[in-house]
C-alpha atoms as a PDB file:
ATOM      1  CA  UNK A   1      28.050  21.611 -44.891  1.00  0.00           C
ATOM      2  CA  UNK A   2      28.412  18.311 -43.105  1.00  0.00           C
ATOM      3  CA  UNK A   3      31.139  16.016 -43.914  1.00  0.00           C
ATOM      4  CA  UNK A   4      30.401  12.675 -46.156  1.00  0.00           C
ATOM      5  CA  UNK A   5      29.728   9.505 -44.091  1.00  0.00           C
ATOM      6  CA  UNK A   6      32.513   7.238 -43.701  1.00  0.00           C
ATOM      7  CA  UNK A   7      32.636   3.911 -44.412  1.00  0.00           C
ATOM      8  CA  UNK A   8      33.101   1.429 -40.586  1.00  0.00           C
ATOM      9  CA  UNK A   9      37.055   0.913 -41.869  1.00  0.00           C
ATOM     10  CA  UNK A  10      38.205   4.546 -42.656  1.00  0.00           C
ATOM     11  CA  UNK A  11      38.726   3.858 -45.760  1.00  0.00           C
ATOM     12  CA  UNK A  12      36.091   5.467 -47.961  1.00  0.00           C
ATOM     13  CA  UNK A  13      34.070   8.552 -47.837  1.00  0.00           C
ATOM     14  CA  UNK A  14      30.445   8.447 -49.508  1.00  0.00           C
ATOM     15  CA  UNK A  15      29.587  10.785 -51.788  1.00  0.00           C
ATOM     16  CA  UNK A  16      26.177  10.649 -54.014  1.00  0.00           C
ATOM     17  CA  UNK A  17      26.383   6.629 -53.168  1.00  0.00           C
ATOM     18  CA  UNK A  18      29.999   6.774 -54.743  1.00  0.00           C
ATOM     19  CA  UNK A  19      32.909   5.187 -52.499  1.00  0.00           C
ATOM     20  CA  UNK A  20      35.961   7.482 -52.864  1.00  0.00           C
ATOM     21  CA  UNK A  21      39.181   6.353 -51.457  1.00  0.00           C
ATOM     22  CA  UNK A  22      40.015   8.651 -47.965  1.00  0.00           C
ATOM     23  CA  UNK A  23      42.970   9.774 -47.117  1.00  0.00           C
ATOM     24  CA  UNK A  24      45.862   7.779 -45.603  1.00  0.00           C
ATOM     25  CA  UNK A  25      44.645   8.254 -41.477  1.00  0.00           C
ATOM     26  CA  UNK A  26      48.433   7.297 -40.870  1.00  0.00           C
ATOM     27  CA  UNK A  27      49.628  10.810 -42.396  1.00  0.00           C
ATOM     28  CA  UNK A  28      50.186  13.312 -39.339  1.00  0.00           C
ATOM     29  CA  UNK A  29      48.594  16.859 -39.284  1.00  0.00           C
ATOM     30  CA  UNK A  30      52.591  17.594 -40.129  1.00  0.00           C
ATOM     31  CA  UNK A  31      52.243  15.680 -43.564  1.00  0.00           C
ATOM     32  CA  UNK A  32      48.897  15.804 -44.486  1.00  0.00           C
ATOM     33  CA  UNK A  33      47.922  19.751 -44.118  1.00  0.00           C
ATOM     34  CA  UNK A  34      50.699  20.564 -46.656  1.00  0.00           C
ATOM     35  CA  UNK A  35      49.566  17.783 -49.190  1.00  0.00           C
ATOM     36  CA  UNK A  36      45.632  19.118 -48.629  1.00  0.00           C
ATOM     37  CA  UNK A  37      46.850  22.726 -49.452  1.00  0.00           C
ATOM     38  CA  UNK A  38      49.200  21.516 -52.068  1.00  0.00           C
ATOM     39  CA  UNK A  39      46.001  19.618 -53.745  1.00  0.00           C
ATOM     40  CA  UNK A  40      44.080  22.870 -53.546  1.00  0.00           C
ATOM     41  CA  UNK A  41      46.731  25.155 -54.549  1.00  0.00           C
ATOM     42  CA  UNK A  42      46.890  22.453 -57.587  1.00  0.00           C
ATOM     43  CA  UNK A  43      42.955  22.511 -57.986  1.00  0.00           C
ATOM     44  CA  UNK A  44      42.915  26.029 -58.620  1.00  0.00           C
ATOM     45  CA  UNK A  45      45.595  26.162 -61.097  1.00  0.00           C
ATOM     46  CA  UNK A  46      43.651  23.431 -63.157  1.00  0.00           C
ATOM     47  CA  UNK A  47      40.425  26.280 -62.712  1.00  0.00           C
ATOM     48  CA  UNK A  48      43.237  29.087 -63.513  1.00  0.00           C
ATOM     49  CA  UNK A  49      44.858  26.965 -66.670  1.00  0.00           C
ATOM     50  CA  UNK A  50      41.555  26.984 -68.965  1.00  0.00           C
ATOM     51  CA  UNK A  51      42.681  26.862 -72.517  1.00  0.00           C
ATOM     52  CA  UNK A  52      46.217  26.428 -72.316  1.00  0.00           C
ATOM     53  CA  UNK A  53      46.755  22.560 -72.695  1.00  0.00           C
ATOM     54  CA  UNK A  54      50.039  22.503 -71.850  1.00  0.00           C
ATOM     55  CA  UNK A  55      49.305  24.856 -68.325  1.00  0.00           C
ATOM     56  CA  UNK A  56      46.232  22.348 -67.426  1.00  0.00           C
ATOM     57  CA  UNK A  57      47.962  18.845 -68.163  1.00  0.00           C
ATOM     58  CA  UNK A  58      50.705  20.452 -65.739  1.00  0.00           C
ATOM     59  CA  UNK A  59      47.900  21.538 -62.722  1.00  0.00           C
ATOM     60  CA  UNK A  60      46.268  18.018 -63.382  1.00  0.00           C
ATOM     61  CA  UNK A  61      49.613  16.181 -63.116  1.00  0.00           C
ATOM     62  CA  UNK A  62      50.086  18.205 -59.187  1.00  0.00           C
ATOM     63  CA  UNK A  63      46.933  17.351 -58.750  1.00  0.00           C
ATOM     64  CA  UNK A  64      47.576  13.546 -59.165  1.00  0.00           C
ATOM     65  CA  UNK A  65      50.689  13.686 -57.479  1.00  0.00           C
ATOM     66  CA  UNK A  66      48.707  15.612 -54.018  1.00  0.00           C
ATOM     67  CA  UNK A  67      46.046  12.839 -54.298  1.00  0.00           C
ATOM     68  CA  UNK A  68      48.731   9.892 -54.447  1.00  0.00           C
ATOM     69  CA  UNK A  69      50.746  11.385 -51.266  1.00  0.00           C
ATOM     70  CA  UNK A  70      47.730  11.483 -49.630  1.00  0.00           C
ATOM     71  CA  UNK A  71      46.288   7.642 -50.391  1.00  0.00           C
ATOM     72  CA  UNK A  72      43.656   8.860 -52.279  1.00  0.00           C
ATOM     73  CA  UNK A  73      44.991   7.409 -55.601  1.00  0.00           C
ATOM     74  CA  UNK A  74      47.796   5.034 -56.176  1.00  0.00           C
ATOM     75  CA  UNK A  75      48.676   1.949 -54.054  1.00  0.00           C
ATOM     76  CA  UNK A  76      46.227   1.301 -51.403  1.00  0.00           C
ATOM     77  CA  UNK A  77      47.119   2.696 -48.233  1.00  0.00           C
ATOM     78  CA  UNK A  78      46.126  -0.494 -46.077  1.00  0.00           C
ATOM     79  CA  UNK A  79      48.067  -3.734 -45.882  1.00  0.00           C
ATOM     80  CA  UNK A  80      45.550  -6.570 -45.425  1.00  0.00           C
ATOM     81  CA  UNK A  81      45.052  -7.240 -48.794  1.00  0.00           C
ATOM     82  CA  UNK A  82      41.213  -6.372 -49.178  1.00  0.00           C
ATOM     83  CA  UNK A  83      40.427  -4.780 -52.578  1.00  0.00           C
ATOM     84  CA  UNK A  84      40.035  -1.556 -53.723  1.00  0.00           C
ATOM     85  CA  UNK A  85      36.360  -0.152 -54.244  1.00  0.00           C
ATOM     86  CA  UNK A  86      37.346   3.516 -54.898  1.00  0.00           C
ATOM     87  CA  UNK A  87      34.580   5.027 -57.145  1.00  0.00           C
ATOM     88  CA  UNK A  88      32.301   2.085 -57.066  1.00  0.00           C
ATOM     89  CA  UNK A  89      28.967   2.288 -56.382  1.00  0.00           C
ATOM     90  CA  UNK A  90      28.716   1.674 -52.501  1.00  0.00           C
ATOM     91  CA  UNK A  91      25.040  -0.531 -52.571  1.00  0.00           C
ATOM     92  CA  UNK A  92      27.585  -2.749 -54.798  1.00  0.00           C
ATOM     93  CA  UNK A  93      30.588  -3.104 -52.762  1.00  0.00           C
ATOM     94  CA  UNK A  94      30.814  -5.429 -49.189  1.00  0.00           C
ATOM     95  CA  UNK A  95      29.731  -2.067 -48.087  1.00  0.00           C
ATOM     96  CA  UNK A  96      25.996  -2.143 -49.229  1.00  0.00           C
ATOM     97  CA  UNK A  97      24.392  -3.240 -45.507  1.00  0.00           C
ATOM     98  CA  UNK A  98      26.197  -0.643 -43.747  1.00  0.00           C
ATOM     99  CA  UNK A  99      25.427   1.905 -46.833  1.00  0.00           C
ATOM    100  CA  UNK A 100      21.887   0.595 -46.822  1.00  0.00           C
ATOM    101  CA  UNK A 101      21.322   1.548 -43.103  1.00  0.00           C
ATOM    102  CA  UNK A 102      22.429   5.524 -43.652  1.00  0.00           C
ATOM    103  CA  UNK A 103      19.889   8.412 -42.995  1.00  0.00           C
ATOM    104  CA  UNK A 104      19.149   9.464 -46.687  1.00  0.00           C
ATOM    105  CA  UNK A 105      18.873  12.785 -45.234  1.00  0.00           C
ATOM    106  CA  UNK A 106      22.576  13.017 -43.703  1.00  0.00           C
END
């Protein structure tokens, strides 16, 4: 499986013409890798919790808190003030030339 293109910045990944927020590129492989295992650790107790409310609100709240330590939710991870397009449609974003000008077949 190849990875999802990434928008010029680093601050996107495209999925299915979706923009979704990357991760903060200022985390170190120190920070980040437990925060990625944490979110799948998380993940699969969401898949584990089926049924039990109270077991899958919990798995969904670590699951939040992984993606916000990461950048992918939350405050925006860069500082120049540019807005945030996370789950918009990339053709109608700033990003829509460069989007435009992908291989459809990845």
């Amino acid at each position: 499986m190849s990875k999802p293109p990434r928008t010029p910045d680093g601050r996107y990944i495209v999925v299915r013409g979706r923009l979704w927020r990357a991760s903060n590129p200022a985390l170190d492989e120190s920070e980040r890798q437990p925060l990625v295992n944490e979110l799948m650790d998380a993940r699969r107790a969401v898949r584990d919790a089926k049924g039990d409310p109270a077991k899958t609100k919990q798995a969904r709240a670590r699951v939040d808190a992984a993606k916000v330590a990461l950048g992918e939710r939350g405050p925006v991870w860069w500082s120049d003030g540019a807005p945030d397009y996370n789950r918009h449609m990339a053709k109608n974003t700033p990003y829509a030339r460069w989007f435009s000008g992908l291989d459809p077949e990845g």
